[in-house]
Protein backbone atom coordinates (compact mmCIF):
# COMPACT_ATOMS: atom_id res chain seq x y z
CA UNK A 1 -24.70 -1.70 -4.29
CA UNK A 2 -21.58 -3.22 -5.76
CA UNK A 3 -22.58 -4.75 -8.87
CA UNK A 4 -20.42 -8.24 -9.84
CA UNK A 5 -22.97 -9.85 -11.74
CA UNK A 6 -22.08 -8.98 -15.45
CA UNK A 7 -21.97 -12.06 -16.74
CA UNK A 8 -26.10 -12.45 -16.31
CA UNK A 9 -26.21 -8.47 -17.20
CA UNK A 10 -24.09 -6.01 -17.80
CA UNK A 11 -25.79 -3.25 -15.68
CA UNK A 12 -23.51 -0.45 -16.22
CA UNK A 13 -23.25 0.73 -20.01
CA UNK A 14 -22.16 3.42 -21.86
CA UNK A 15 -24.03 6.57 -21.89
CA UNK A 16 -24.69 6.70 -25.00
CA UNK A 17 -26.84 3.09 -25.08
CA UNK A 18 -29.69 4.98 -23.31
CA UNK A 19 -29.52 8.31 -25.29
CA UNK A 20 -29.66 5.94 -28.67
CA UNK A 21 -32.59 3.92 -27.75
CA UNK A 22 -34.61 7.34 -26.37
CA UNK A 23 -33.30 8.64 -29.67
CA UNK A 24 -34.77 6.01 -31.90
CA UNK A 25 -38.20 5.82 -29.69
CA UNK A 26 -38.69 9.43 -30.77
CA UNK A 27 -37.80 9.06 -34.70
CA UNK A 28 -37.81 5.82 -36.03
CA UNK A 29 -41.03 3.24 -36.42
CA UNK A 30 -40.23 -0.30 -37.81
CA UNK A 31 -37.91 -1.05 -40.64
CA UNK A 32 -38.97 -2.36 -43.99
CA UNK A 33 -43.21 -1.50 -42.65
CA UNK A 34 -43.50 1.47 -45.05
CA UNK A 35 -41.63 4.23 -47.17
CA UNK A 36 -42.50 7.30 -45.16
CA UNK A 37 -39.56 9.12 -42.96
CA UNK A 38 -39.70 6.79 -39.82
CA UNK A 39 -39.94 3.44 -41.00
CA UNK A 40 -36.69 4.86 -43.34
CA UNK A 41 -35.34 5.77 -40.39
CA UNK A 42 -35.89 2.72 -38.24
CA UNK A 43 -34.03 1.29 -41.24
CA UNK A 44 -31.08 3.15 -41.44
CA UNK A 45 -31.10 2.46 -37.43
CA UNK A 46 -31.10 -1.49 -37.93
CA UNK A 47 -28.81 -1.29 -41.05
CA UNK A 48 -26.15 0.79 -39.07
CA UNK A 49 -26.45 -1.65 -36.48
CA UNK A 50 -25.78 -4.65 -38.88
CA UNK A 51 -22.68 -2.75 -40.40
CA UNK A 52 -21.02 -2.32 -36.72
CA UNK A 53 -21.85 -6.00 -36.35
CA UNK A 54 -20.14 -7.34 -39.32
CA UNK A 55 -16.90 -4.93 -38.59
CA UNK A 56 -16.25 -5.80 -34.97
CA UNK A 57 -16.95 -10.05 -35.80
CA UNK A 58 -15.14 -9.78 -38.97
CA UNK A 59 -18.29 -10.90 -41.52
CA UNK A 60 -18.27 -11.48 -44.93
CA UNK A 61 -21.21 -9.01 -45.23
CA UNK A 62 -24.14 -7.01 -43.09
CA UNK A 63 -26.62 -9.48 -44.16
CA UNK A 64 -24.91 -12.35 -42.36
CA UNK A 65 -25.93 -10.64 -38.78
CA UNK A 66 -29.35 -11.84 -37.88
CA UNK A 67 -30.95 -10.11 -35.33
CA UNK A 68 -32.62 -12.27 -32.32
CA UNK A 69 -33.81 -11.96 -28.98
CA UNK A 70 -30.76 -13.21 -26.90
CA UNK A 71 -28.79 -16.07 -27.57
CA UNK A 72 -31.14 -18.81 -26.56
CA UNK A 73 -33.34 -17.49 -29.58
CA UNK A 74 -29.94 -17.80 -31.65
CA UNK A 75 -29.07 -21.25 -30.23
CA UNK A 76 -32.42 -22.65 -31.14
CA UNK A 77 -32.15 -21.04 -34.69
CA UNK A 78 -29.12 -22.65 -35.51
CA UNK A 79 -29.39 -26.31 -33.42
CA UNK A 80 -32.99 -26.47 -35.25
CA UNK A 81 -30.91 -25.68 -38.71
CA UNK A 82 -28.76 -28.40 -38.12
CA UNK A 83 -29.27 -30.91 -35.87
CA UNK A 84 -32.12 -33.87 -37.26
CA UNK A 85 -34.40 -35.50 -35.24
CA UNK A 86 -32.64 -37.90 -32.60
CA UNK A 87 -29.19 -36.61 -34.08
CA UNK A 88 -25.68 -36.88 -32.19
CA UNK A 89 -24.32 -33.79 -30.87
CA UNK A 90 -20.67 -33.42 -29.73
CA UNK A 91 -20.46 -30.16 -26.82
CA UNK A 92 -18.17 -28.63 -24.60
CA UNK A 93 -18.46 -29.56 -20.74
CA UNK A 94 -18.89 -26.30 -20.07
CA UNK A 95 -22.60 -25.31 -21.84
CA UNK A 96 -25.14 -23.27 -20.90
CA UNK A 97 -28.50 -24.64 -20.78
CA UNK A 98 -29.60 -22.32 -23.94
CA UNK A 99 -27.16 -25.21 -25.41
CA UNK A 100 -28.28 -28.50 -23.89
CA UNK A 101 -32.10 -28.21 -23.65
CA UNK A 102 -32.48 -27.49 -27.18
CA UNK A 103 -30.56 -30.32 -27.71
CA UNK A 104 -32.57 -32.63 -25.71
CA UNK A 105 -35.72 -31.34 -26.88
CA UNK A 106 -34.62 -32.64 -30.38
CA UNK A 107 -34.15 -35.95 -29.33
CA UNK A 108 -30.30 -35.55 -29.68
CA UNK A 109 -27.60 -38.35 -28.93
CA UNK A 110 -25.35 -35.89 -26.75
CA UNK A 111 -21.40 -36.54 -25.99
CA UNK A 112 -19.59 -34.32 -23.87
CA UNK A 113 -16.17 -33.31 -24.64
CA UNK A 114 -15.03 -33.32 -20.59
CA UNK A 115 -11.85 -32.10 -19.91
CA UNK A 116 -9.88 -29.74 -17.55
CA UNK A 117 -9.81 -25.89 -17.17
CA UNK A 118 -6.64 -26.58 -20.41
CA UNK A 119 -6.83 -25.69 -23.11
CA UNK A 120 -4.29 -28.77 -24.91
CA UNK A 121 -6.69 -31.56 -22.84
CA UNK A 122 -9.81 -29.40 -24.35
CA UNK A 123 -8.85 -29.85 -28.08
CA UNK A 124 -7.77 -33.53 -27.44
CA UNK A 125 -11.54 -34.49 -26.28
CA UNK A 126 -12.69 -32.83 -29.08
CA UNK A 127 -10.54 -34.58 -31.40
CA UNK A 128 -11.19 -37.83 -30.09
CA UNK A 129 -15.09 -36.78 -29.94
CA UNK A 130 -14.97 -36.26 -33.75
CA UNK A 131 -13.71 -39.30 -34.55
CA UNK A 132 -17.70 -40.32 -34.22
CA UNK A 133 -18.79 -38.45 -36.41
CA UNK A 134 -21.64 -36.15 -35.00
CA UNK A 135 -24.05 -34.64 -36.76
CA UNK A 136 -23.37 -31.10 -35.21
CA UNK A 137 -20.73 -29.74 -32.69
CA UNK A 138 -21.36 -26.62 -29.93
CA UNK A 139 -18.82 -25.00 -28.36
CA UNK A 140 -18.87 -22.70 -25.48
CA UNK A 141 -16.34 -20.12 -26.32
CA UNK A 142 -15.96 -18.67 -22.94
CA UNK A 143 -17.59 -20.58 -19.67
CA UNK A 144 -19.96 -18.33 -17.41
CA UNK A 145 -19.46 -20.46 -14.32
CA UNK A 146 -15.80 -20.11 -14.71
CA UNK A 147 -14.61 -17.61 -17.41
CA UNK A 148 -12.48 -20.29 -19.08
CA UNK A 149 -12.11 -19.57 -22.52
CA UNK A 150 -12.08 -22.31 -24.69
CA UNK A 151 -9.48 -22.68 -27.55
CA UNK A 152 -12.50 -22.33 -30.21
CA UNK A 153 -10.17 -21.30 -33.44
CA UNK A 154 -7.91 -25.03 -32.56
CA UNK A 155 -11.40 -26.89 -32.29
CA UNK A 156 -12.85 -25.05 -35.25
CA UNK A 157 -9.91 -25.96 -37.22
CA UNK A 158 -11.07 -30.05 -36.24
CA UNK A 159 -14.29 -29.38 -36.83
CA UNK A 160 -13.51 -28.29 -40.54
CA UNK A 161 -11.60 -30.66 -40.85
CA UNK A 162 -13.81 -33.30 -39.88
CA UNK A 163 -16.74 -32.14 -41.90
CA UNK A 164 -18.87 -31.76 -38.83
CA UNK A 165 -20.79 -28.37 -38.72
CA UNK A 166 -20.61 -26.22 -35.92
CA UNK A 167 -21.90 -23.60 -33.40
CA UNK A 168 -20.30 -21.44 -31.03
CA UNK A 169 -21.82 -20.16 -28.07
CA UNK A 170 -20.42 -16.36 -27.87
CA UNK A 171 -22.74 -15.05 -24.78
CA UNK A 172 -19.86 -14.14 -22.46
CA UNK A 173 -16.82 -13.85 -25.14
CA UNK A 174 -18.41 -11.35 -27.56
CA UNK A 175 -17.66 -7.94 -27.01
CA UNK A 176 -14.35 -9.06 -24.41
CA UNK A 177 -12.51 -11.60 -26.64
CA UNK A 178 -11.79 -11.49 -30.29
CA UNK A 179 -14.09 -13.30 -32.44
CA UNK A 180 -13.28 -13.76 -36.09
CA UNK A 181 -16.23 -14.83 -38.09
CA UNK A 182 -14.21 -15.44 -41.23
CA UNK A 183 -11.18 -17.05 -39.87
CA UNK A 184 -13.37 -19.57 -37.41
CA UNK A 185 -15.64 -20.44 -40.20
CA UNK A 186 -18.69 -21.56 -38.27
CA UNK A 187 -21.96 -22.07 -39.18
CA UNK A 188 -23.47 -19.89 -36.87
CA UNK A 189 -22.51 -17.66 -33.94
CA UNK A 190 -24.75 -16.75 -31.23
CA UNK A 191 -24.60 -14.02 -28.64
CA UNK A 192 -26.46 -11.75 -26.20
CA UNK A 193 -26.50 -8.00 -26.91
CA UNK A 194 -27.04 -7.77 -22.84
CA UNK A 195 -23.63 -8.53 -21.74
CA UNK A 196 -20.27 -7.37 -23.52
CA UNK A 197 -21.81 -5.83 -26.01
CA UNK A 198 -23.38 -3.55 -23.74
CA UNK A 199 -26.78 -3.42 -25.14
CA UNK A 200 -30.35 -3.71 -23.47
CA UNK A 201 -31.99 -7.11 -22.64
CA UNK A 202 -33.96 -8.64 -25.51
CA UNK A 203 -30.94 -7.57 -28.17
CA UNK A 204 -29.35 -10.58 -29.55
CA UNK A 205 -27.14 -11.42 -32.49
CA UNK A 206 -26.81 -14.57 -34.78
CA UNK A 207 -23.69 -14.71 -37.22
CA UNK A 208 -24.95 -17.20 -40.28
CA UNK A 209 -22.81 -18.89 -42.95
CA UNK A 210 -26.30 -20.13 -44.37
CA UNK A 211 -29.82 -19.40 -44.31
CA UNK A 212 -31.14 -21.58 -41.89
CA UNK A 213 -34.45 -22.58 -40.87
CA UNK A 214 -36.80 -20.58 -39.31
CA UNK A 215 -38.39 -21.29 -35.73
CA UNK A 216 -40.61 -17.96 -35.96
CA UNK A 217 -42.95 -17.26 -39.14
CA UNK A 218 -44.95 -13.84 -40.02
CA UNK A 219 -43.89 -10.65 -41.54
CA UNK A 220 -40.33 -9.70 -42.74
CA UNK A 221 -41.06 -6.54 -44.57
CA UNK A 222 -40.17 -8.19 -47.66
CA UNK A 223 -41.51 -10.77 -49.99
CA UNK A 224 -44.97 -10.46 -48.73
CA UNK A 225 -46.54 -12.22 -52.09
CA UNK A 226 -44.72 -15.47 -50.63
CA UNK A 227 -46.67 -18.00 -48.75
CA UNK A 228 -43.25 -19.32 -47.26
CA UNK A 229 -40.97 -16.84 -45.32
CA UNK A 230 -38.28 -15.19 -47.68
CA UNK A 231 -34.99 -17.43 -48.55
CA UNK A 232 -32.39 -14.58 -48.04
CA UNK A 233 -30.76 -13.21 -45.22
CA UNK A 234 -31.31 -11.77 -42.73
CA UNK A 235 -34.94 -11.68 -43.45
CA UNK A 236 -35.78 -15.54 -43.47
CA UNK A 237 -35.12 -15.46 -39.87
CA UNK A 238 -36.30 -12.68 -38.60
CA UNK A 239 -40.11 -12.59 -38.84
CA UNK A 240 -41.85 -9.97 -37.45
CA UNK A 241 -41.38 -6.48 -36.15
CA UNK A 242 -37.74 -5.41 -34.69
CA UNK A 243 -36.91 -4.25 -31.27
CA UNK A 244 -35.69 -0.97 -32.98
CA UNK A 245 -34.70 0.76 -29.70
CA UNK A 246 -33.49 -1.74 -28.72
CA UNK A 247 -30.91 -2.50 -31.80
CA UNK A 248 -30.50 1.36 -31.64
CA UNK A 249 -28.70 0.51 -28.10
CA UNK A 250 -26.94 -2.48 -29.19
CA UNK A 251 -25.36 -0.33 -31.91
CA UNK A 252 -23.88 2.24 -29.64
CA UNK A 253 -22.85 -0.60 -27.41
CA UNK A 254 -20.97 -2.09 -30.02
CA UNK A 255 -19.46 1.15 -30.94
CA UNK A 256 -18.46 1.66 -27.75
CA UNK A 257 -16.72 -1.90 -27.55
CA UNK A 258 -14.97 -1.36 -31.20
CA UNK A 259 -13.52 2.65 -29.95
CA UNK A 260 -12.25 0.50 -26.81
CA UNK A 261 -10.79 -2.75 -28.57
CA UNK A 262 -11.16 -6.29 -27.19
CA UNK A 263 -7.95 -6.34 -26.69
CA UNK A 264 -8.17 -3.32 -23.94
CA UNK A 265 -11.75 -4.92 -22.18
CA UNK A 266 -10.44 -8.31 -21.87
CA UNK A 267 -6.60 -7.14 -20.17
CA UNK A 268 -8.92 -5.06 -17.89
CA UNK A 269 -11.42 -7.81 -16.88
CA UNK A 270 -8.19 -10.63 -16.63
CA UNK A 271 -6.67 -7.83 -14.30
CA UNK A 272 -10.07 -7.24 -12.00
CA UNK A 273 -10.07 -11.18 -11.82
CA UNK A 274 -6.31 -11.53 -10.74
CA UNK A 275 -7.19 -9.17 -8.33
CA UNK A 276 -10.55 -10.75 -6.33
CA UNK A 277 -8.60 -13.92 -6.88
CA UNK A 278 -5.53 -12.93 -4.96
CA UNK A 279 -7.75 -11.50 -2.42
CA UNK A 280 -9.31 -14.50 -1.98
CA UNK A 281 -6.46 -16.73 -2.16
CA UNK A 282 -5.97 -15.11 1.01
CA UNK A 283 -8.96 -15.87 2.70
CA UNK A 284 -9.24 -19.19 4.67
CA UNK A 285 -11.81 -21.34 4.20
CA UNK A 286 -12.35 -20.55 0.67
CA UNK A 287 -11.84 -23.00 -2.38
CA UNK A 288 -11.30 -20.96 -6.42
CA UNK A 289 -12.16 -22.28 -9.08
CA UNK A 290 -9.41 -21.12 -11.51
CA UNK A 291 -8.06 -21.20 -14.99
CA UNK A 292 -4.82 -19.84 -16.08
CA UNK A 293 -4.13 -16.26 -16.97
CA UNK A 294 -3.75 -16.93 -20.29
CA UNK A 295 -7.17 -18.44 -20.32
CA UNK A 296 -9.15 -16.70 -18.27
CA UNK A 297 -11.97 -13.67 -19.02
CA UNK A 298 -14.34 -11.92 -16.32
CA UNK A 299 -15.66 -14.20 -14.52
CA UNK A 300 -14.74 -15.97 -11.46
CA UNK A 301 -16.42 -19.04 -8.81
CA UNK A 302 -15.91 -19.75 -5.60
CA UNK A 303 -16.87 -21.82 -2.84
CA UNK A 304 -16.67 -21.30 0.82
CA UNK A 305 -15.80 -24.99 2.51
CA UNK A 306 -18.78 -26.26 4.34
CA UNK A 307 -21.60 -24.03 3.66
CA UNK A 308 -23.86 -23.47 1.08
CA UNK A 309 -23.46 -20.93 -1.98
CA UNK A 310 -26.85 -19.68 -1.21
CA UNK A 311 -25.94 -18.91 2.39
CA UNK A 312 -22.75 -17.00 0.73
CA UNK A 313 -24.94 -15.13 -1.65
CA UNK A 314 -27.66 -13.69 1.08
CA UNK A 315 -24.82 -12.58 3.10
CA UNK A 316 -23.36 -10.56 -0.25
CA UNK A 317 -26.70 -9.37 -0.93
CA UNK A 318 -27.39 -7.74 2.95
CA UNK A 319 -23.72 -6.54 2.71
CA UNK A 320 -24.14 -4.34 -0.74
CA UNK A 321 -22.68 -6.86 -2.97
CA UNK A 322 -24.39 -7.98 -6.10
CA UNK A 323 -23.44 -11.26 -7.32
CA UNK A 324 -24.91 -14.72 -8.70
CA UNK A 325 -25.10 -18.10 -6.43
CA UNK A 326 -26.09 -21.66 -7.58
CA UNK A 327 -25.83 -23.47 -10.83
CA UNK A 328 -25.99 -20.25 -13.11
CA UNK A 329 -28.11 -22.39 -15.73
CA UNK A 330 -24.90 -24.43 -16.45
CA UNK A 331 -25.57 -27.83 -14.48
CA UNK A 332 -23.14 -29.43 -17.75
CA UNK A 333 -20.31 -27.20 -16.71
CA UNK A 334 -20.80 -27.98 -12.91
CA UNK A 335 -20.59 -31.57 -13.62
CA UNK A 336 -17.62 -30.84 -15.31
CA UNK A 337 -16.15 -28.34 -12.45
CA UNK A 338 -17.09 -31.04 -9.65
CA UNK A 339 -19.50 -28.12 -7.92
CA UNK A 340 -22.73 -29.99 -9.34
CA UNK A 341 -25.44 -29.78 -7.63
CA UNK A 342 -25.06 -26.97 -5.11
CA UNK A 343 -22.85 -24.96 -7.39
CA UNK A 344 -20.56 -21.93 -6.88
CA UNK A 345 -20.32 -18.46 -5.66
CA UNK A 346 -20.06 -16.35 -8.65
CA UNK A 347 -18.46 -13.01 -9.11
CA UNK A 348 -18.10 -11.38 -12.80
CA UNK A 349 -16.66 -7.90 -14.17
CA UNK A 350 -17.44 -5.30 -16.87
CA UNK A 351 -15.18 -3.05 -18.13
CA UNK A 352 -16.78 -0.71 -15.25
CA UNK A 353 -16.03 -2.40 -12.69
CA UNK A 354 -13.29 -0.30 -10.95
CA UNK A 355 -10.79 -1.73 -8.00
CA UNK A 356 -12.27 -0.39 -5.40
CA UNK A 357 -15.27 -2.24 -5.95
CA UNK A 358 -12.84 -5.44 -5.72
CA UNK A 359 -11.44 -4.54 -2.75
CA UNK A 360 -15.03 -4.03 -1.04
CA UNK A 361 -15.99 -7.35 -1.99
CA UNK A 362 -12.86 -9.26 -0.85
CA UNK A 363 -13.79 -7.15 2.80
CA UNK A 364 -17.14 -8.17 2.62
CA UNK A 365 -15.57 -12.09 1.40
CA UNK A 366 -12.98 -11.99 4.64
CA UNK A 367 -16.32 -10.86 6.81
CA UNK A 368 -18.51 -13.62 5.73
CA UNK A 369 -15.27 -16.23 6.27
CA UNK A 370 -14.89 -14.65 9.79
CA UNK A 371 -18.61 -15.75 10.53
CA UNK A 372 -18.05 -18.67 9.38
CA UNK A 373 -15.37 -19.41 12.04
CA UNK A 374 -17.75 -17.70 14.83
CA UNK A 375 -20.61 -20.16 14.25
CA UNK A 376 -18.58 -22.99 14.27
């Protein structure tokens, strides 16, 4: 099976994810639950973990990397932080329904920032959004429908400017494209250990400025005399016991991603995508959904004129070819792409991904065209 479906889960990771989680399974209990050897260790684990964080996002200290489930446990952290009941919300048109159901659950008064795969047209929406003053602003740094990556450091830079606090949505940038905590100056960051980071599901990571407000209350291995959950970092939001294998994983993923540089995953994954898209380009009957070079990460859609994604996707699947059909949780972004409600064909890289596997999906892409033109 040819697996194109990183952006949901990057299945492929570095060996040494699965010998650090086995590792920590055997050694370590839960950090901060007692003094003897293995809760120490456990806390070393989660502490090393925290360090790696902090170096490859550039924060201002360990204790600002909060560890959560995914990023919809990190999104819902920091919209509940900031957002107030029935508040407005400025987004991107390309978020992830992590983003917009939150949102709606809080009552919020929501304006989309719609504009073009550009990233000039982008920042203009967003400056004009501003102008009304919203009580919070989310940003999608890098779309998983379409791997556009958003010019976050221009529309931080408004956002500061404006006074508005804001959130960025790392889940398919982190680990591929450079994210500087300190220079973006966000209130919080979210992201998924799953994907670039190359860590097991249910590994997350939250990057706070502030405290923030809990959503989860219990045990934090500190402050237990309190009635209320602690007021520093990172325990205040993470009540109760941590996935300790898993952050064990996460870690070696994100050593794995700082030994490789950004820089190096993202000129790969930009190169695998120039390559299915020339393929494709190629291919009659199909319709890409494309940003520039420039502004473009691992992730590609496509659509195949007259039929159904779905259709596409079972004929992938039969063929040995893993890869995601529909709306991909994003109905905002399809709205914006013009693909809403059916959605897109969906193809997305890791940094082991090799060419090959390209080149067997663009057969398996010409095959599915040809049958196309058969049936007809």
């Amino acid at each position: 099976m040819i697996y194109l479906d990183s952006a949901a889960t990057a299945l492929k990771k570095p060996p040494g994810v699965i010998y650090a989680m086995k590792r920590a399974m055997d050694t370590a209990s839960s950090p901060g639950r007692g003094g003897h050897g293995y809760a120490m260790r456990a806390a070393e684990i989660v502490y090393d973990a925290r360090e790696l964080a902090a170096r490859l996002f550039n924060a201002p200290d360990p204790e600002n990397v909060v560890f959560t489930f995914n990023a919809t446990h990190g999104l819902n952290i920091a919209i509940n932080s900031i957002l107030p009941e029935g508040g407005k919300a400025l987004i991107s048109g390309w978020e992830h329904n992590s983003v917009y159901r939150p949102l709606k659950a809080k009552n919020a008064d929501i304006s989309v920032a719609e504009a073009p795969m550009d990233g000039e047209k982008t920042v203009e929406v967003f400056r004009r959004g501003l102008q009304n003053r919203p009580d919070v602003c989310v940003i999608n740094h890098v779309s998983n429908v379409t791997g556009f990556i958003l010019p976050i450091y221009e529309i931080s830079k408004l956002c500061r400017d404006a006074g508005v606090p804001f959130i960025i949505d790392a889940s398919q940038s982190a680990g591929a494209v450079k994210i500087d905590y300190s220079a973006l100056g966000a209130d919080f960051i979210a992201m998924p250990g799953h994907k670039g980071l190359y860590g097991p599901q249910g590994t997350g990571i939250l990057l706070c400025r502030d405290k923030g407000a809990p959503i989860l209350y219990g045990g934090s291995g500190s402050s237990s005399a309190l009635p209320d959950m602690p007021e520093h970092l990172p325990d205040r939001l993470e009540a109760g016991t941590l996935n300790t294998a898993g952050i064990a994983g996460l870690a070696a993923g994100m050593r794995f991603v700082l030994n490789r540089g950004t820089k190096n995953v993202l000129r790969r994954e930009q190169s695998l995508i120039s390559r299915a898209a020339d393929g494709l380009s190629r291919i009659n009957g199909i319709r890409l959904y494309l940003p520039e070079k420039r502004e473009r990460a691992g992730v590609l859609s496509f659509n195949y004129t007259g039929t159904e994604p779905e259709r596409a996707g079972e004929f992938f699947s039969r063929h040995g070819v893993a890869l995601r059909c529909g709306l991909h949780c994003a109905p905002v972004a399809h709205k914006t792409l013009g693909t809403f409600p059916n959605g897109t064909v969906r193809l997305s890289v890791s940094d082991f991904t090799t060419e090959k596997e390209i080149d067997e999906f663009l057969k398996t892409a010409g095959s599915f065209a040809a049958e196309i033109r058969r049936a007809k």
